[in-house]
Structure formats: C-alpha cells, structure tokens
Protein backbone atom coordinates (compact mmCIF):
# COMPACT_ATOMS: atom_id res chain seq x y z
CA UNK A 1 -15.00 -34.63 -16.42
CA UNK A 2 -11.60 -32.76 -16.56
CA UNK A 3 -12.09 -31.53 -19.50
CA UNK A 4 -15.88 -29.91 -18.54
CA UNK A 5 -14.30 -28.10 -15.68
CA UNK A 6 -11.33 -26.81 -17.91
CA UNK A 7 -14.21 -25.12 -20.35
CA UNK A 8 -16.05 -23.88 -17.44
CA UNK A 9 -12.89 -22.21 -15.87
CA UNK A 10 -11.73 -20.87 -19.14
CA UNK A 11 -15.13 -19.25 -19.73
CA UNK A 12 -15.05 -17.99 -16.24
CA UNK A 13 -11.79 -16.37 -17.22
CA UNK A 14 -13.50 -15.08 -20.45
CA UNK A 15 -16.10 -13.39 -18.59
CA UNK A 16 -13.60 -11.79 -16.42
CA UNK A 17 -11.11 -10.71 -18.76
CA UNK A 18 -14.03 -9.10 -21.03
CA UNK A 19 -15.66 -7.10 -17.83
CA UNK A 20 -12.43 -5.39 -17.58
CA UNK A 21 -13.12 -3.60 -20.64
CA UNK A 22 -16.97 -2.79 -19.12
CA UNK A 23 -16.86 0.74 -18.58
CA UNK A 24 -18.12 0.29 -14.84
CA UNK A 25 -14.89 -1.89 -14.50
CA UNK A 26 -12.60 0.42 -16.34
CA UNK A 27 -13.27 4.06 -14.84
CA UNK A 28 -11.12 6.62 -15.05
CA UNK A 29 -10.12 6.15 -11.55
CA UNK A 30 -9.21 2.49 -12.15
CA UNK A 31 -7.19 3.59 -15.63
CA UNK A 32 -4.66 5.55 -13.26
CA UNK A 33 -4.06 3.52 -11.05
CA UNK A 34 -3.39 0.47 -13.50
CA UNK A 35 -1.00 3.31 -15.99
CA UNK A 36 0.78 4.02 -12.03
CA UNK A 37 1.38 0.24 -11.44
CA UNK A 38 2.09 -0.38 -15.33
CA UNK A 39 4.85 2.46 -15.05
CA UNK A 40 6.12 1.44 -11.70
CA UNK A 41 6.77 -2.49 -13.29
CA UNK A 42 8.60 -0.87 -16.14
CA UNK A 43 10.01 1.32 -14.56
CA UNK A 44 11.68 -0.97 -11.65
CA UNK A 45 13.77 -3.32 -13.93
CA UNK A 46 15.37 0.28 -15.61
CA UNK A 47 15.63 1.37 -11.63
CA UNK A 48 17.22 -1.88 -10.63
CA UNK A 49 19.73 -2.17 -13.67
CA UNK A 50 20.59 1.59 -12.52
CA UNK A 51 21.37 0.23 -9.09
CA UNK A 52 23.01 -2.63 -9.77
CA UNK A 53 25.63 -0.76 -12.27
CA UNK A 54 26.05 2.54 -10.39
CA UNK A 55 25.45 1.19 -6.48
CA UNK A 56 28.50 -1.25 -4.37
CA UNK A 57 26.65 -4.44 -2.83
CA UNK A 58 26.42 -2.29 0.19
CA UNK A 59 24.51 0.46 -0.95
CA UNK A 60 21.71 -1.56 -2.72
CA UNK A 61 21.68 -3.33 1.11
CA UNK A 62 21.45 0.62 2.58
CA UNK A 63 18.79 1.67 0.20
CA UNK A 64 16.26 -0.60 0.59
CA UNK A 65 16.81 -1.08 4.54
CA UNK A 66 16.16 2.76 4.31
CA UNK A 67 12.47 2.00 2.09
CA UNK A 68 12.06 -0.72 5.39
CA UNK A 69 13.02 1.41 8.61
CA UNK A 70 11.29 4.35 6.42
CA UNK A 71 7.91 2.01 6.52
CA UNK A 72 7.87 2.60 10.45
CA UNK A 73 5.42 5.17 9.62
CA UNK A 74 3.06 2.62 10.02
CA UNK A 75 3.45 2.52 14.24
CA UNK A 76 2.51 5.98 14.58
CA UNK A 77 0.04 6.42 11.28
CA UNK A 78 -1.97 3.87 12.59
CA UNK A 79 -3.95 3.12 9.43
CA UNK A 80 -6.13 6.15 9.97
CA UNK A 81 -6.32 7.02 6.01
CA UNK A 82 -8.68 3.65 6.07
CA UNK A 83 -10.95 5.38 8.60
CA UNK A 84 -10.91 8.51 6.86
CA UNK A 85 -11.85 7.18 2.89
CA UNK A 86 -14.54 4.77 4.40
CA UNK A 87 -16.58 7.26 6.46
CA UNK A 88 -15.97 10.30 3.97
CA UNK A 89 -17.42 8.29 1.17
CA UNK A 90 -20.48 7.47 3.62
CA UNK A 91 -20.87 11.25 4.32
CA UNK A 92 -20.01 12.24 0.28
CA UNK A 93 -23.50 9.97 -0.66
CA UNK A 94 -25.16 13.15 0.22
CA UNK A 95 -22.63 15.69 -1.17
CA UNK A 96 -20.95 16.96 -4.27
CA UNK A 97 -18.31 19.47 -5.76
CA UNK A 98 -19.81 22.87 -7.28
CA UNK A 99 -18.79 24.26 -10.29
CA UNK A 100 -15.86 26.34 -8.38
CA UNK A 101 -14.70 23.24 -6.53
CA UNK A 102 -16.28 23.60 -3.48
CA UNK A 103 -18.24 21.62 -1.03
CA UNK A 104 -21.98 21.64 -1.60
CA UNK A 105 -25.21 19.76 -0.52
CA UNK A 106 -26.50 18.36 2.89
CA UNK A 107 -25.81 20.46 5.80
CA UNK A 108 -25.88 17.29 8.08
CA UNK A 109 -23.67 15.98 6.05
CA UNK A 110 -21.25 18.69 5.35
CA UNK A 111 -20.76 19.31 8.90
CA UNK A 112 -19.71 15.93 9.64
CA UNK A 113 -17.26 15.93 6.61
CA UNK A 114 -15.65 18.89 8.26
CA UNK A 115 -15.46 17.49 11.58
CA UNK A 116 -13.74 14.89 10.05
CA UNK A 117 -11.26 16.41 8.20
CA UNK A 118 -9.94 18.61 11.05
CA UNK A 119 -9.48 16.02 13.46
CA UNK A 120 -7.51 13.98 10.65
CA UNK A 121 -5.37 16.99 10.07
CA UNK A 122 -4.69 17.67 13.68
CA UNK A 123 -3.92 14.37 13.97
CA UNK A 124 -1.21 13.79 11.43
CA UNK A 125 0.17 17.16 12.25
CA UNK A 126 1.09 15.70 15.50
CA UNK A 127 2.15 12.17 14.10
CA UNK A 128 4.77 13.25 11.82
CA UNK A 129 6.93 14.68 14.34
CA UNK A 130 6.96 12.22 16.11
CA UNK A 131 8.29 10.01 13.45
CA UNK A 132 10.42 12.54 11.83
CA UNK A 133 12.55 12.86 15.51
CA UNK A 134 11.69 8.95 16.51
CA UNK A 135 12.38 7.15 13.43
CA UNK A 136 15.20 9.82 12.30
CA UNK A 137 16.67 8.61 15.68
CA UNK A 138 17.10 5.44 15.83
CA UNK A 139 18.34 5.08 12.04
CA UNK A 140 21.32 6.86 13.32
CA UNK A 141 21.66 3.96 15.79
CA UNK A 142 20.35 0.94 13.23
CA UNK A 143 23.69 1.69 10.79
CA UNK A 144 26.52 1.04 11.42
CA UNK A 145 29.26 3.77 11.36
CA UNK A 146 30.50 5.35 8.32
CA UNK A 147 34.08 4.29 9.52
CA UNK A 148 33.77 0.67 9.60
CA UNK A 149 32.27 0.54 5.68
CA UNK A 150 32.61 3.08 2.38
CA UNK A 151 29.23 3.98 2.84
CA UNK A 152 28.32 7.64 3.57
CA UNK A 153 24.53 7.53 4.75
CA UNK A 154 23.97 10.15 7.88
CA UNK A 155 22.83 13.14 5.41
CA UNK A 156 20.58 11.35 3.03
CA UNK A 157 18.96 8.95 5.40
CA UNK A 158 17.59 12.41 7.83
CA UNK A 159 16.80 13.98 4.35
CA UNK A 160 14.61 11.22 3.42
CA UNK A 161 13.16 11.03 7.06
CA UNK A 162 12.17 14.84 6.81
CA UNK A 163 10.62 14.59 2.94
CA UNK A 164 9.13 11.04 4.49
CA UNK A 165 7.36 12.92 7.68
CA UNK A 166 6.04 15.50 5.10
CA UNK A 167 4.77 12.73 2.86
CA UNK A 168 2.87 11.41 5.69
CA UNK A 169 1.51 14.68 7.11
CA UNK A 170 0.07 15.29 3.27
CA UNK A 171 -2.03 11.52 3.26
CA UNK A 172 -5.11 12.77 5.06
CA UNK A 173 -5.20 15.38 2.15
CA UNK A 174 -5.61 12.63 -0.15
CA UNK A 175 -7.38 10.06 1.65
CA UNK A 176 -10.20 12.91 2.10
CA UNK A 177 -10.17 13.42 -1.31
CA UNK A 178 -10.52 9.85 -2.42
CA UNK A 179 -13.36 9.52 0.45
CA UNK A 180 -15.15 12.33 -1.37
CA UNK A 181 -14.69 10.79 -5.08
CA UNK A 182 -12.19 12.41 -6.56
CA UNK A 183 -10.15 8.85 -6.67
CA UNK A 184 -9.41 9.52 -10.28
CA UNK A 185 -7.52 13.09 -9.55
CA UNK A 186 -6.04 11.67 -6.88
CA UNK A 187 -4.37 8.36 -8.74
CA UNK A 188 -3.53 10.81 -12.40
CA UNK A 189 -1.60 12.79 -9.10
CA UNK A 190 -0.11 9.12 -8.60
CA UNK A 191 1.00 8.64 -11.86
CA UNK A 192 2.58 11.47 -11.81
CA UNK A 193 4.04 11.38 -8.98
CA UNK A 194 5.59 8.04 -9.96
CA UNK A 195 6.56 9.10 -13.25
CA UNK A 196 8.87 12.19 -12.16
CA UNK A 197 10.10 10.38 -9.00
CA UNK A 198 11.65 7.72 -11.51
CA UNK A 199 13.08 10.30 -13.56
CA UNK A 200 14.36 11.95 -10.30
CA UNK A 201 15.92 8.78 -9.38
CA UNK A 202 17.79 7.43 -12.30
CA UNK A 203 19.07 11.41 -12.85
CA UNK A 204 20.59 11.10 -9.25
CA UNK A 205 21.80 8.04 -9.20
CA UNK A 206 23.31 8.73 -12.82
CA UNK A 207 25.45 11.58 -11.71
CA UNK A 208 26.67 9.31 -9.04
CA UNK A 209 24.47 10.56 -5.86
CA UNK A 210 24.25 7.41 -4.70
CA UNK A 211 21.83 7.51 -1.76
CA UNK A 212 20.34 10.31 -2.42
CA UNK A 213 18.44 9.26 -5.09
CA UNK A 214 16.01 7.95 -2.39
CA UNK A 215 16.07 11.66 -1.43
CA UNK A 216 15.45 12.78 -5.01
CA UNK A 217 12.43 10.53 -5.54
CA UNK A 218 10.89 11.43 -1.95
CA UNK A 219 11.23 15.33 -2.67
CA UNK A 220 9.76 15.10 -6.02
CA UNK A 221 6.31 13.43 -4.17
CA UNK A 222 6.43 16.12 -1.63
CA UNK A 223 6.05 18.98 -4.35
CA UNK A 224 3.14 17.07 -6.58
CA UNK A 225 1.13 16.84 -2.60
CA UNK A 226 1.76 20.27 -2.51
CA UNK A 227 0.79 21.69 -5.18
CA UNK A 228 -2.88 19.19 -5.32
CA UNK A 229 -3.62 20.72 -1.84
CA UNK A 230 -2.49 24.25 -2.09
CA UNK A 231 -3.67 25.29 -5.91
CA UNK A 232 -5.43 22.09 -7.28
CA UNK A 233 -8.07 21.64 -4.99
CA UNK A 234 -7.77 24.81 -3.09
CA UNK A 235 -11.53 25.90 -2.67
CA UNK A 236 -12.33 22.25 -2.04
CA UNK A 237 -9.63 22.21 1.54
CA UNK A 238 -10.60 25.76 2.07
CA UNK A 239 -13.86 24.73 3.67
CA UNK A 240 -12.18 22.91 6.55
CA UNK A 241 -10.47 26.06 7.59
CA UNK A 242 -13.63 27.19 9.38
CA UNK A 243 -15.31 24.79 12.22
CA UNK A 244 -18.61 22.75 10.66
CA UNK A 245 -21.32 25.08 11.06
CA UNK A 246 -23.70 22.55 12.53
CA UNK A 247 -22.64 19.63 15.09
CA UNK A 248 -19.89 17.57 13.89
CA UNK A 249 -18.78 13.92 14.12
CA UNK A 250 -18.29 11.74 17.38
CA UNK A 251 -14.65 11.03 17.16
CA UNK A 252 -15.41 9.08 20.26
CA UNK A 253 -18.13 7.51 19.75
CA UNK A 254 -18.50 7.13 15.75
CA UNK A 255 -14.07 6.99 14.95
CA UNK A 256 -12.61 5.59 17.61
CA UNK A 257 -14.42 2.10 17.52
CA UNK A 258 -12.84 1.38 14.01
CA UNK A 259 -10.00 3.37 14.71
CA UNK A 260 -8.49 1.74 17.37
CA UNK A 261 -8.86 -2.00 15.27
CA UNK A 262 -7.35 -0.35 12.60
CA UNK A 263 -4.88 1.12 14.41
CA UNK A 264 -3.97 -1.62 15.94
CA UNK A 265 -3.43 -3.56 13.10
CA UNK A 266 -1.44 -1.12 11.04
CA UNK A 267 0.78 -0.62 14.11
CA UNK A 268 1.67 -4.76 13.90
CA UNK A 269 1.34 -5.19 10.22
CA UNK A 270 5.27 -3.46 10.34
CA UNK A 271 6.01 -6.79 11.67
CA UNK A 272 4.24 -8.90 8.32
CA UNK A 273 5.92 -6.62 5.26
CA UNK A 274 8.94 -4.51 6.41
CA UNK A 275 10.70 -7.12 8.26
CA UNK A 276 12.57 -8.98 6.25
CA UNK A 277 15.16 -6.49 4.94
CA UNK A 278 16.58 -5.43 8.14
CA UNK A 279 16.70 -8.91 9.31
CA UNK A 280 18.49 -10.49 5.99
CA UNK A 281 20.38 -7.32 6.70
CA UNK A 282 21.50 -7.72 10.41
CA UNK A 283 22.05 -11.64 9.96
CA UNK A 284 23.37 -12.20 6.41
CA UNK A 285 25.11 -8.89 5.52
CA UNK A 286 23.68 -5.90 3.09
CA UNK A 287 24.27 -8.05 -0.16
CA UNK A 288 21.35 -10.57 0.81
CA UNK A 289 19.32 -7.79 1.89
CA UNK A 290 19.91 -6.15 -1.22
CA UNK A 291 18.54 -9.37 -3.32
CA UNK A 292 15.61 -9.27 -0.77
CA UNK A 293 14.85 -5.65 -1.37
CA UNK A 294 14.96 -6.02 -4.85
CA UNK A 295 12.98 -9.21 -5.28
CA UNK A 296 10.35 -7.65 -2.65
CA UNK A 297 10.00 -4.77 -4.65
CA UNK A 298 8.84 -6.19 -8.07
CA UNK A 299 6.48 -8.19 -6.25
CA UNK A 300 4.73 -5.75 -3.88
CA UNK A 301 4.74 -3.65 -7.38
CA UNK A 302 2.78 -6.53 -8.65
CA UNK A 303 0.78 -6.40 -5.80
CA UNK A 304 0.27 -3.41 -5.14
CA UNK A 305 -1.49 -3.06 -9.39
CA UNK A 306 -3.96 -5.51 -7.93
CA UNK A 307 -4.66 -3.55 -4.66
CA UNK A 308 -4.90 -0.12 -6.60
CA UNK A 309 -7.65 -1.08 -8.90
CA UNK A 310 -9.68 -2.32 -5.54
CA UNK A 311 -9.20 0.63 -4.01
CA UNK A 312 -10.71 2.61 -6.75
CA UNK A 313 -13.86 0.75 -5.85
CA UNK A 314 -13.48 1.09 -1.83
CA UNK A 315 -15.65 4.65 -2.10
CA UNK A 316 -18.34 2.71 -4.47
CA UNK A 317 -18.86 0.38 -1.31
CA UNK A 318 -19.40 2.93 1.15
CA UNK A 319 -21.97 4.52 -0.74
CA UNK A 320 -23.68 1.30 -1.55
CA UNK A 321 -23.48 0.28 2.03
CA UNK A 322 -24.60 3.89 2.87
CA UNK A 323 -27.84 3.13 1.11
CA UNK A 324 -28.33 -0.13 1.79
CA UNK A 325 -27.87 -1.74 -1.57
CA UNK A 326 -26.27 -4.49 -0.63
CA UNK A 327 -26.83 -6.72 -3.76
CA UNK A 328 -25.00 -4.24 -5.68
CA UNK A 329 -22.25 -4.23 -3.18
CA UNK A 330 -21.61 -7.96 -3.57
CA UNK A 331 -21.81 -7.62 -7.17
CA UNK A 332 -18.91 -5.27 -7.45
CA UNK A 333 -17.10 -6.48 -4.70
CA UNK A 334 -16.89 -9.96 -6.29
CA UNK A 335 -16.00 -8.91 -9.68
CA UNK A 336 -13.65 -6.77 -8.35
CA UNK A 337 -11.99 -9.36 -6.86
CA UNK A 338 -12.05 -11.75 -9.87
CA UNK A 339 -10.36 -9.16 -12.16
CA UNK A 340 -7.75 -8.23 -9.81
CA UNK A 341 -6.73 -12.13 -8.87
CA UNK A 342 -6.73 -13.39 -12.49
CA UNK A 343 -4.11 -10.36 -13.38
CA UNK A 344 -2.28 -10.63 -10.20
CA UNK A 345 -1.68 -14.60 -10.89
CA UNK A 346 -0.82 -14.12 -14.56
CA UNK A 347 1.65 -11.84 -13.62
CA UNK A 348 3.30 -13.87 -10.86
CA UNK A 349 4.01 -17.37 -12.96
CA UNK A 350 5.25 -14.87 -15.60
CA UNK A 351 7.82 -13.30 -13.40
CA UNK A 352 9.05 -16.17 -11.70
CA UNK A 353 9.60 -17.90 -14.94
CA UNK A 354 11.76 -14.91 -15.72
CA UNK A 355 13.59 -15.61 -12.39
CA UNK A 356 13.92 -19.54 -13.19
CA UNK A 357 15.45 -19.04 -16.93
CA UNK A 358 17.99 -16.19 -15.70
CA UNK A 359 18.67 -19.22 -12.83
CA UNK A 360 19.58 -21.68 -15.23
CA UNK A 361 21.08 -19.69 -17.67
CA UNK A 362 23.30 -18.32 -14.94
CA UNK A 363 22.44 -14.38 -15.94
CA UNK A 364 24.67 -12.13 -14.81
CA UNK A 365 21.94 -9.78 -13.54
CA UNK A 366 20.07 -13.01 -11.48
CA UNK A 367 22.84 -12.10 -8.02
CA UNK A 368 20.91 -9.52 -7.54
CA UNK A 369 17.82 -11.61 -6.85
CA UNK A 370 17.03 -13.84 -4.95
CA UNK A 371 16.52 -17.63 -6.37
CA UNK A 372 13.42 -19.46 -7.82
CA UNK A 373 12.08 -21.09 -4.34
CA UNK A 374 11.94 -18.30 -1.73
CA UNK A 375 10.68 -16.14 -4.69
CA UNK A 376 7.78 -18.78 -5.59
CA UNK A 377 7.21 -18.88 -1.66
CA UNK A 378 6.66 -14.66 -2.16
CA UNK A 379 4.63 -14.89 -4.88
CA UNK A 380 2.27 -17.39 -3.06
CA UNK A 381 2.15 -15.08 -0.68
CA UNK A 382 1.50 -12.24 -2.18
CA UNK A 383 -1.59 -14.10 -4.16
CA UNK A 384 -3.46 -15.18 -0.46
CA UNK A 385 -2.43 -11.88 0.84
CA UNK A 386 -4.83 -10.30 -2.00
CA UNK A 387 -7.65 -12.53 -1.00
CA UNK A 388 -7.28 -10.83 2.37
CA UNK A 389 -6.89 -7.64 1.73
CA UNK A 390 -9.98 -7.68 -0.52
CA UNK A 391 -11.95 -9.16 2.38
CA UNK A 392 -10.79 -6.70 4.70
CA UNK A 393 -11.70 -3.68 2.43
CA UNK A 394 -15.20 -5.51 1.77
CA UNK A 395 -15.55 -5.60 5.92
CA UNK A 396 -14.07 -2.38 6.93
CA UNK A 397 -16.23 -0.59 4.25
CA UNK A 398 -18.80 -0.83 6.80
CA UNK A 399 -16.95 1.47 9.00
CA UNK A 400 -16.20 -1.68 11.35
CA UNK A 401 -13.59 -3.79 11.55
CA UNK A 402 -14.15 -7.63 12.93
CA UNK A 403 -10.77 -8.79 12.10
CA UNK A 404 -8.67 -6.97 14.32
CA UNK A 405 -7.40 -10.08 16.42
CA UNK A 406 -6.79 -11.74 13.09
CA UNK A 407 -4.59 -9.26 11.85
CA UNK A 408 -2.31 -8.43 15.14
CA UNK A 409 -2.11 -11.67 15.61
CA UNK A 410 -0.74 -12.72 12.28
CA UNK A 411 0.76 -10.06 11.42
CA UNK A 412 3.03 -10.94 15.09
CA UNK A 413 3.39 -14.36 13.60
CA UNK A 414 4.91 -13.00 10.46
CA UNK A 415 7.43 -10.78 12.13
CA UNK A 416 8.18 -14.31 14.52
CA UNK A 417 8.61 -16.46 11.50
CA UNK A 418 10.21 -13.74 9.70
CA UNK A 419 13.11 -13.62 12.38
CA UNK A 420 13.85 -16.84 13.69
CA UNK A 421 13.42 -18.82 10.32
CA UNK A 422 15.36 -16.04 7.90
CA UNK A 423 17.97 -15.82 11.03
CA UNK A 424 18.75 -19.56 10.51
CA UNK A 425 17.62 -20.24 6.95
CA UNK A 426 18.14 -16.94 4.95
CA UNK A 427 15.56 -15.67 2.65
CA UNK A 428 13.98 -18.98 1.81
CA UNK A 429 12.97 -19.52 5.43
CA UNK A 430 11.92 -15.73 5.89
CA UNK A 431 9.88 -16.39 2.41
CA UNK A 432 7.86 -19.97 3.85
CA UNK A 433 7.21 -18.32 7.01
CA UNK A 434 5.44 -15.90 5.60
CA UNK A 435 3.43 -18.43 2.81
CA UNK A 436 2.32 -20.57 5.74
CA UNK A 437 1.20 -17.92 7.96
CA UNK A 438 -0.72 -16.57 4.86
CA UNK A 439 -2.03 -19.98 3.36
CA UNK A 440 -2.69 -21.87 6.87
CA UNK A 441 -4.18 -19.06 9.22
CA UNK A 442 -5.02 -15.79 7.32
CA UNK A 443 -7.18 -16.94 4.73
CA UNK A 444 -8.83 -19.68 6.31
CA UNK A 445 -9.71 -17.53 9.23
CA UNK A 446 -10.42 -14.70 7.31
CA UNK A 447 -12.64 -15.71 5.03
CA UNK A 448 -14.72 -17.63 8.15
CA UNK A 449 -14.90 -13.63 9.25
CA UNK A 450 -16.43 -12.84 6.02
CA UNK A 451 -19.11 -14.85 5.40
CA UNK A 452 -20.14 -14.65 9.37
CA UNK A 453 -20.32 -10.76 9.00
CA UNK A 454 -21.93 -10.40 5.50
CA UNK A 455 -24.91 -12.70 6.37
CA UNK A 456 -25.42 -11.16 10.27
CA UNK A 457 -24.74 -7.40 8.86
CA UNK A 458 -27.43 -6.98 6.04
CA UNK A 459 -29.78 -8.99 7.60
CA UNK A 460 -29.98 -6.09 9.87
C-alpha cells in the first residue's frame, strides 16, 4: 500500500516537474520572473556576507528595521495594484498594442481602461505624500538617538523614505501594464531592476556607506520606473493623458466593492509580515533583529519565486473569467499551483538543512541567523501562506473578494501572536505564532472560501 502511493506521488511530481518545461507553463513572462527570484537567492547570501563583514551588529538591526517600517506603505497603498491588474486584464480581453505602442481596439473598452488608469494615478499621487511626510515622521521618533549608539541613520533613513514614496507613486504604472499583458516587459524591468540594485548595494556598502546602501539600491529602482514610463512605453501612458472619450468606469459602483476588501486587508496584512523586526528589535536589541531580518529575507526570497511565477498567470485568469471559460481557468490555476508548491518545498528542506549543518558545525557565519526551529516554524509558514495566496489570487481574479474578514482578521492575529509571544519567547515564539495562525485558521478557512465560491460563481 505504501509503496503504491509513493509511485503515484512520484509520478504526480513527474508530471509537474515536466509541465514546467510546457511552453504554456514557461512563458516569457514566467522566465523573468523565475531569472529575478533566481538572482535575488544568489544574490542575498553575497549581500548578507557583505553585511555581516562591513556592517556593526547594530547596523544589520537598523537596516532591516528600515526594509520593515519602510513596508508601512502598505496602510496607505491599500492593495490597490490588485484592483488595478485584475480589472485591466478584464478590459485588455478586448484590446491590444498597435504597432507604435499604442492603445487600440474596443471603444467600450478603451474608455474604461482610461478611466481606470487616471483614477489609479490620482490616487497614488495623493498616497505617497502622505507616506513620504507620515512614515518619514515617525522613523525619526522609532530610533533611537544618534547619541546614545555609533549609528548615524537621520540622512539615509529620509533618503530612502523619499526614493520609497517615489517607488510607490510609479506601481500603478506597472500594475496597468501587467493588467494589459505586458507582464513579461514588466518582470525583464524586474530583473533588471534587481540586478543593478545589487550591484548598487554591495558598491556602497564596499566603500563603507553603510546605510546608505539601502539608499543606493532604492535610487537605482526609481530610475529603471522612470525610464519604462517616460521612454519605454511612452505612446502606450500617453493615452491616459486625455479623459476616455466615451463613459468611463464606476469607481463607485464597479472599484470600490473590491477595493475597500482589498484595502482593508492590505492595510492589516502590515501586522502578518513586517512585524517581527521591529518587535525582536524593541524587545531583544538590534542584533536579534538583525538574525530575524536576515533569516526573513532568504525566505520571503523563496517565497516570493513561488508568488512571481503565479502572478504571471493572474492576467490569464481575468481573461478566462472575462469569457467565461471557466474549465480552462481551473486548469491553469491548478497547475499553477502544483508547480509553484513542489519548487517552493524543495527549496525550503534544502535551506534549512543548510541552517542545521552550519548549527552543528558551529559556522562562524550561522550568528547571523537565526537557529534551526524558529526557522523550520518560517518555512512552514511560508509553505501554507502560498496555498493562500494562490487561493486568494484564484478568488480576487473575479474582481471580488470573499475573504476579506479572513484576512483582517488573521492578519490581526499575526501581529497579536507576533508581539506577545516574540516579546516573551524571542524569535521562536514570534516564528510558531505565525505557523499556527497559518496552519490552524488561514488555510482551513480559506480553502472552505474557495470551494464555496468556485461552485456558487460559475454556476451563474
């Protein structure tokens, strides 16, 4: 009997592993975005072995609570880019590019696109002031003075604020591009992006800037956004200049309903990921929140190569959903998923084996990470957190969004766990209150959502 279901999960496996070489799997789009996580996981170990041999204890702890407080971007961005790629890629069914890169095809359609775009420019216009002045703000307040440590952080941390609130006025530029199908421009603009940043960084840090290398790496984003929107795909944003010639979208009546779930979420899911540095930081000192930061970072990189390659196919569900071809939907949706958990798994046991040899082998470079059980406990995590997040792109590519309670109210429980347990327990208690919200609420819950929705949505 064991030894039946062994074959028929190693075939499943097979199966898997040789649809990622299918060229519906394996699009150009999905290529970038795997080279941009593939360069970001080689590139970290060379970024932490440049922090741990040029940065004090205390500046590894200042850097990455900067990447955390920096994250607050999330109360006042409100997830809005999901709204955007989702009904863009339900108006771009009926569109295309022309041969000088503009806009061309329904007028219906085309109008609405506009509409949509506007309003989403307006509206980050607006947002990243207020977290250039709020967030800039209260950073000054979060860190302590320069006089009671050796670390001088005033001048890079509002740098990286400003480059940070330009970042975020630039992601409605992409997300309409990605909405519209140009996902693989927009992750080769990625790569890049990631590629020179990393150069950027290690240079700075190198000839001893210290915290400004998180200045370095922001600013070289900033120009690659730039120069996409302004010369790239200039004939393509020059159409939104002009209001849509016929009547536009409904931001009331057609945005706000998924908006404000969305919103809602993003504004709590703070809470759930960007936590736990400023708390090991506040509580246990800016060495522990350095081995947080760093630990954190290798596996949201991990993480994050899963999510990219399901966001490639978040557009190719809109326009399935658009025309009602919902058997095709589930087909893509579920290998999707498949791929992206089998990867995601193999490269979790790998990396915490790495952890658990330079553990017992007492490797110099293992104090600046953080030991084999609260980073088993993340990896977990991170695994049931991709379940989710592919459920909720599945859901919310129907331009609704049934799991709003769900995610406020565990993303809440996160943050709660988060605090009191890593307050009293360090990072091991921070890292099981996250599993167990993850493994005993999210998932079960979440995947109830799913099936519920699926079945009562295309039956009508």
């Amino acid at each position: 009997m064991e030894s039946h279901i062994l074959n028929n999960f190693l075939a499943y496996l097979g199966n898997l592993l040789r649809s990622v070489v299918r060229r519906e799997d394996l699009d150009t789009a999905v290529v970038f975005a795997l080279l941009t996580r593939a360069w970001q996981f080689l590139a970290g170990p060379i970024t932490l072995l440049f922090i741990a041999n040029f940065f004090t204890g205390q500046e590894q702890g200042f850097y990455y609570t900067f990447a955390s407080l920096a994250a607050l971007q999330s109360f006042v961005e409100l997830g809005f880019f999901i709204v955007i790629i989702n009904t863009a890629s339900h108006e771009w069914a009926n569109l295309s590019l022309s041969l000088d890169g503009r806009i061309e095809g329904d007028q219906v359609s085309f109008s609405r696109l506009i509409s949509l775009g506007r309003l989403a420019f307006k509206w980050y216009g607006v947002i990243s002031l207020i977290f250039m002045v709020g967030v800039g703000v209260l950073g000054m307040y979060f860190f302590p003075d320069s006089s009671s440590n050796d670390v001088h952080w005033q001048s890079p941390w509002l740098a990286l604020v400003i480059l940070t609130g330009i970042l975020l006025w630039a992601s409605p530029f992409n997300s309409i591009l990605e909405g519209c199908g140009q996902i693989g421009i927009v992750n080769k603009v990625r790569l890049q992006q990631a590629i020179v940043s990393s150069l950027a960084l290690w240079l700075t840090i190198w000839m001893g800037g210290g915290l400004w290398a998180a200045v370095a790496l922001a600013g070289t984003c900033v120009l690659r956004d730039f120069y996409l929107i302004f010369i790239q795909y200039q004939g393509f944003f020059a159409s939104f200049l002009k209001p849509p010639p016929r009547a536009g979208m409904s931001w009331k009546k057609e945005l706000l309903p998924l908006q404000w779930r969305v919103g809602l979420s993003g504004f709590t899911s703070y809470f759930a990921f960007f936590l736990f540095n400023p708390v090991m930081f506040h509580y246990h000192g800016a060495g522990v929140a350095g081995q947080m930061g760093m630990t954190l970072q290798i596996v949201s990189a991990m993480q994050m190569g899963a999510t990219a390659w399901v966001q490639t196919k978040v557009p190719g569900f809109g326009v399935f959903i658009s025309k009602k071809e919902y058997a095709n939907l589930d087909q893509l949706w579920r290998r999707t998923l498949g791929i992206t958990l089998v990867l995601l798994f193999c490269g979790a046991v790998s990396f915490w084996f790495l952890i658990y040899l330079f553990d017992v082998f007492d490797v110099g470079f293992s104090e600046r990470l953080l030991k084999p059980l609260p980073t088993a406990l993340l990896l977990l995590a991170a695994i049931l957190m991709h379940i989710s997040y592919c459920q909720s792109a599945y859901l919310r590519a129907h331009k609704r969004d049934p799991i709003v309670l769900l995610s406020v109210t565990s993303s809440l429980a996160i943050g709660v766990l988060v605090w009191f347990l890593g307050k009293n327990f360090g990072p091991t208690g921070a890292a099981a209150g996250y599993f167990l919200v993850a493994a005993c609420y999210i998932i079960p819950y979440e995947t109830f959502i799913w099936f519920r929705c699926r079945e009562q949505w295309h039956k009508s």
